[in-house]
Protein backbone atom coordinates (compact mmCIF):
# COMPACT_ATOMS: atom_id res chain seq x y z
CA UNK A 1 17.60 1.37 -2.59
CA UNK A 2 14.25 2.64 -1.72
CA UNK A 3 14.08 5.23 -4.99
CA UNK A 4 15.62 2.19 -7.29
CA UNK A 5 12.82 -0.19 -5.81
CA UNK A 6 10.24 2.49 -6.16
CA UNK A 7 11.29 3.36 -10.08
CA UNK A 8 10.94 -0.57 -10.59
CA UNK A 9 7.64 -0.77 -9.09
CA UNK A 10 6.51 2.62 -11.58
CA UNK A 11 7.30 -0.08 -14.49
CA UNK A 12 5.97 -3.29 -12.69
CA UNK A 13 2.74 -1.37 -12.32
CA UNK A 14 2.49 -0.31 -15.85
CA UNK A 15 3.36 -3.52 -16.85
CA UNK A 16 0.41 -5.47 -15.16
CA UNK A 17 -2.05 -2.66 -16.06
CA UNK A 18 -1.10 -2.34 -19.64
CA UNK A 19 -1.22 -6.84 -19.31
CA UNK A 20 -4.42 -7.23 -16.87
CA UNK A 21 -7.12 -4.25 -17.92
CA UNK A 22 -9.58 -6.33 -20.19
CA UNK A 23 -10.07 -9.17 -17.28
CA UNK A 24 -12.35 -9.36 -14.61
CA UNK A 25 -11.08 -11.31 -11.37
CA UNK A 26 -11.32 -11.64 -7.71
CA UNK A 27 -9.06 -8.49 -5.95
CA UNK A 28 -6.73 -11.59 -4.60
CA UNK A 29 -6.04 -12.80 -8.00
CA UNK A 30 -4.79 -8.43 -8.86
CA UNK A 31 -2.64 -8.70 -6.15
CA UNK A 32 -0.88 -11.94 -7.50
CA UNK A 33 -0.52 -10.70 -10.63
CA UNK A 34 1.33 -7.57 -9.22
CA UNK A 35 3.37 -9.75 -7.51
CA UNK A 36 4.39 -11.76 -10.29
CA UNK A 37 5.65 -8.51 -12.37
CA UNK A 38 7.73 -7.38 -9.72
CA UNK A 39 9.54 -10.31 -9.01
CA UNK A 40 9.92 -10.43 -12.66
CA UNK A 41 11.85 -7.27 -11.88
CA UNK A 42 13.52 -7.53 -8.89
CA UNK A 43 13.25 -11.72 -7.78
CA UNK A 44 10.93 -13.99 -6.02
CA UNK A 45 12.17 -13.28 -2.18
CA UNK A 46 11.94 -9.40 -2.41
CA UNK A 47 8.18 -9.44 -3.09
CA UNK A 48 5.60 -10.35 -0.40
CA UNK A 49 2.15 -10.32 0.27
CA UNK A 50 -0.36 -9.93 3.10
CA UNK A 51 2.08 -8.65 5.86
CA UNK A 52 0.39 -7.99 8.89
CA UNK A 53 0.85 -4.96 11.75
CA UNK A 54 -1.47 -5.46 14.75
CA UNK A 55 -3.51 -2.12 14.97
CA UNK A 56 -3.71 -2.82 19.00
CA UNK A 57 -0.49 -2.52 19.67
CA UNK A 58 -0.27 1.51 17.54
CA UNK A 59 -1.45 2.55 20.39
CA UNK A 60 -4.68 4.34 21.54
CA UNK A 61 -4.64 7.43 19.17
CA UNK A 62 -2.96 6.05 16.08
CA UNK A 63 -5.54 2.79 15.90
CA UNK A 64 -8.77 4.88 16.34
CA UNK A 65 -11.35 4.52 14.05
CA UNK A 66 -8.99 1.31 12.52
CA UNK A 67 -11.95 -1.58 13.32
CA UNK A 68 -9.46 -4.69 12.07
CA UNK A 69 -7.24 -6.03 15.00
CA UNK A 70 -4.69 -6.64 12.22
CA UNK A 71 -3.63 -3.94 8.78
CA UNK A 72 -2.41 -5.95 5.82
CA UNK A 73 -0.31 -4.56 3.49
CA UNK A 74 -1.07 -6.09 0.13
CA UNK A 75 2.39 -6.29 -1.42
CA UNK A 76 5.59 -5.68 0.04
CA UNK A 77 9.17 -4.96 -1.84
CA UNK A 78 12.29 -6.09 0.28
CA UNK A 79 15.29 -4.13 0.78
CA UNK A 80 17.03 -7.31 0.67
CA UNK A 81 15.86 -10.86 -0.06
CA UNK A 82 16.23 -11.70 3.47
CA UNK A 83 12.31 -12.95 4.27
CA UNK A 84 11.49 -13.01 8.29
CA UNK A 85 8.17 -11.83 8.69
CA UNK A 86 5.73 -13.54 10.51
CA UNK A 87 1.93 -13.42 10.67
CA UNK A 88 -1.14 -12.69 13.27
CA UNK A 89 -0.56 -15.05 16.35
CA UNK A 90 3.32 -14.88 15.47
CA UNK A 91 3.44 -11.29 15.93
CA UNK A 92 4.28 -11.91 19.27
CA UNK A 93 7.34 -13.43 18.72
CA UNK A 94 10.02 -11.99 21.12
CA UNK A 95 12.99 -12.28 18.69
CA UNK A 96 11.24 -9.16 16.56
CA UNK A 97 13.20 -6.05 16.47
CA UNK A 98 10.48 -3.86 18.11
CA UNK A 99 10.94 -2.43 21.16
CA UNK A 100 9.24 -0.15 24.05
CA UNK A 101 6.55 0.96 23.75
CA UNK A 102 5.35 -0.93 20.81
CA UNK A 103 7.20 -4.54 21.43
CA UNK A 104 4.12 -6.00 19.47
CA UNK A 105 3.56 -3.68 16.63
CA UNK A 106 6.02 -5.42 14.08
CA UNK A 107 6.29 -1.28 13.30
CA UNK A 108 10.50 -1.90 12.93
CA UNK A 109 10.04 -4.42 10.35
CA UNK A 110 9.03 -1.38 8.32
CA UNK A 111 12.59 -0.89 7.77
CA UNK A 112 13.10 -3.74 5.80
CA UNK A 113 10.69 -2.75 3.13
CA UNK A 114 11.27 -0.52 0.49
CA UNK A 115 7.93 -0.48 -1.13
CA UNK A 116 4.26 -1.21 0.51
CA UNK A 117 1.44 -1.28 -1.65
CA UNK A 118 -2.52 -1.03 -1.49
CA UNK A 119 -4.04 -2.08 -4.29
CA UNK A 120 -7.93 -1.41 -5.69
CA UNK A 121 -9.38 -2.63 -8.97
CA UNK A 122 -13.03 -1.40 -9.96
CA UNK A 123 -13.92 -4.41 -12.06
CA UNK A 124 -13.81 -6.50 -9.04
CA UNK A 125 -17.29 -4.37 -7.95
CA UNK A 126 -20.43 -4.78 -9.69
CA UNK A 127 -20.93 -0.55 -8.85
CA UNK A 128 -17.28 0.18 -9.46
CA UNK A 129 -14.72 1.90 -7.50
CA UNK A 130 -15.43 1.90 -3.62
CA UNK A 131 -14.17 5.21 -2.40
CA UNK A 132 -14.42 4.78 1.22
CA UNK A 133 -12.63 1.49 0.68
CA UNK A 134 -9.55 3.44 -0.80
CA UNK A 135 -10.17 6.49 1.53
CA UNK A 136 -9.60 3.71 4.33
CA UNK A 137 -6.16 2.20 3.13
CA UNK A 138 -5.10 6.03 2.79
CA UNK A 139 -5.61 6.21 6.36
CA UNK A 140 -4.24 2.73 6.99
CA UNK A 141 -0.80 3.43 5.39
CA UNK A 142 -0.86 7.00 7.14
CA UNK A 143 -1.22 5.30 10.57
CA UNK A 144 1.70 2.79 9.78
CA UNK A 145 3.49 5.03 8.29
CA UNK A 146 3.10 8.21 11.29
CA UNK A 147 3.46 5.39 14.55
CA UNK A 148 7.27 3.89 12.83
CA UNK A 149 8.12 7.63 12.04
CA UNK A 150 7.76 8.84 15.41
CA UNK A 151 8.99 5.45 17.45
CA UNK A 152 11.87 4.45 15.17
CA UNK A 153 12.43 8.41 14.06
CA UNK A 154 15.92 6.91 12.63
CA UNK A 155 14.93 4.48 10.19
CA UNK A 156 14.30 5.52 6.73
CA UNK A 157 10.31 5.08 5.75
CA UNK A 158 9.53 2.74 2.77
CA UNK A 159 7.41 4.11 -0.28
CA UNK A 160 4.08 3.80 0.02
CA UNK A 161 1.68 3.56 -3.14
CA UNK A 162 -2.36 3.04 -3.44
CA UNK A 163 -2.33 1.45 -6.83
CA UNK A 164 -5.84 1.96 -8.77
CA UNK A 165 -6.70 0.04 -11.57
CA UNK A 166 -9.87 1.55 -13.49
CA UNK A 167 -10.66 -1.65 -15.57
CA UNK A 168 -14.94 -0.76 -14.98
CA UNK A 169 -16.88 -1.82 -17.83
CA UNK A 170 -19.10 1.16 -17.90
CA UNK A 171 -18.15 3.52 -14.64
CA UNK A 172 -14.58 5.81 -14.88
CA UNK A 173 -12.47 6.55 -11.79
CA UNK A 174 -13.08 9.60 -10.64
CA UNK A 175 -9.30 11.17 -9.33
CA UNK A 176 -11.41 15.01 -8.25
CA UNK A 177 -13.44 12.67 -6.18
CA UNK A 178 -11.16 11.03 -4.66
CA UNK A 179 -9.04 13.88 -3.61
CA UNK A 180 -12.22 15.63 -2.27
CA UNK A 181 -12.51 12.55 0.28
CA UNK A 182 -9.19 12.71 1.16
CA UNK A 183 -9.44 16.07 1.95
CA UNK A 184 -12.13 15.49 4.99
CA UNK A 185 -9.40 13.46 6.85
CA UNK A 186 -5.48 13.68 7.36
CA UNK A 187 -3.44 11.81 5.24
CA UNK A 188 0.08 11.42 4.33
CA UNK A 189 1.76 13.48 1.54
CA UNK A 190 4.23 11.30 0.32
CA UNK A 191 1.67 8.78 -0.30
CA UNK A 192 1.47 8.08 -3.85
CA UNK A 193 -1.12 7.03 -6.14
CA UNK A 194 -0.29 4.77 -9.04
CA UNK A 195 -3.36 5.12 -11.12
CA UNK A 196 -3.80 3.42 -14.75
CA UNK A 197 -7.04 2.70 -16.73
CA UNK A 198 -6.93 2.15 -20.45
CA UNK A 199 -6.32 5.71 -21.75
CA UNK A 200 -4.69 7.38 -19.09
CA UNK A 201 -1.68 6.19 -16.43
CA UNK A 202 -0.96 8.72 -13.70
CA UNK A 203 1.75 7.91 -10.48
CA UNK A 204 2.21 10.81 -8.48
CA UNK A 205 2.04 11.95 -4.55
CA UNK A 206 -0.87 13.33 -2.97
CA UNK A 207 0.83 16.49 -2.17
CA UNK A 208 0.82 16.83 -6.13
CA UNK A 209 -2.41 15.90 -7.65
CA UNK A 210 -4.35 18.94 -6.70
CA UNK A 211 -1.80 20.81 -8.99
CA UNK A 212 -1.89 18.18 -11.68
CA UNK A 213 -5.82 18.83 -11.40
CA UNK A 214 -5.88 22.44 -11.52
């Protein structure tokens, strides 16, 4: 399920960058828009947006240097269109799956997604892409991503993208850039980026790109 969700979300994010390059909107509106083309794809319940996981309950090592109380995931693909997933003061909510030593983290809930997705569009900045902004959801989805693996080592992990839409007027993404600031921190892998600007579309995982750029 999670490779079938992932291939739709390849073609849901061409889709909306191949539909919403030429416009210039707030980030909120992007993330709508992604949305929409995936539940084009795949229906209105398995999309969702703005799912919380309170960085206070990670613990001490995995929320360090993570200033929010809560990490929102952008957009969300459901295994199944079975929607339970409550937000910030609700997170507290004995009747979620998560147990000791995390019974607040929401962490199990991971395995109900398929897909989570960052998403960053440069047009939304007068100066362009912010790359501390995207090194920081990097190290968001790492930190989800590494606290579920080691406290719920049996469920399966959901795909997790950065998308990066280079829509700038004037300034280009710069991928060599990005990859050197990832390289002054630890980061996932198996994260991918899903990167499209006018000429060029590029979805791959981190462990990859330096090859593709060599």
């Amino acid at each position: 399920m999670r490779d079938t969700h992932l291939k739709e979300f390849r073609i849901a994010w061409a889709e909306f960058a191949a539909t919403c390059w030429d416009t210039v909107a707030p980030e909120a509106t992007y993330q709508a828009w992604l949305a929409h083309f995936l539940m084009k794809r795949l229906g209105v319940l398995s999309v969702v947006r703005e799912v919380d996981f309170g960085a206070r309950h990670l613990g001490p090592r995995v929320a360090e240097g993570l200033q929010r109380h809560h990490l929102m995931l952008d957009v969300v693909v459901l295994r199944k269109p079975i929607v339970y997933l409550p937000r910030r003061s609700a997170l507290t909510d004995p009747s979620l799956p998560d147990g000791s030593p995390n019974p607040r983290s929401g962490l199990a809930r991971l395995q109900d997604f398929s897909v989570v997705c960052e998403l960053k569009v440069s047009s939304t900045r007068f100066e362009g892409h912010d790359y501390s902004e995207m090194v920081k959801d990097f190290l968001k989805l790492t930190a989800i991503l590494n606290a579920a693996e080691k406290i719920y080592p049996k469920h399966q992990l959901p795909a997790a993208c950065i998308g990066i839409l280079g829509n700038h007027r004037t300034r280009r993404f710069d991928l060599r850039h990005l990859m050197r600031r990832l390289s002054e921190h630890t980061v996932r892998e198996d994260l991918e980026i899903a990167y499209a600007d006018k000429n060029t579309s590029l979805s791959a995982r981190v462990a990859e790109i330096p090859a593709l750029l060599s």
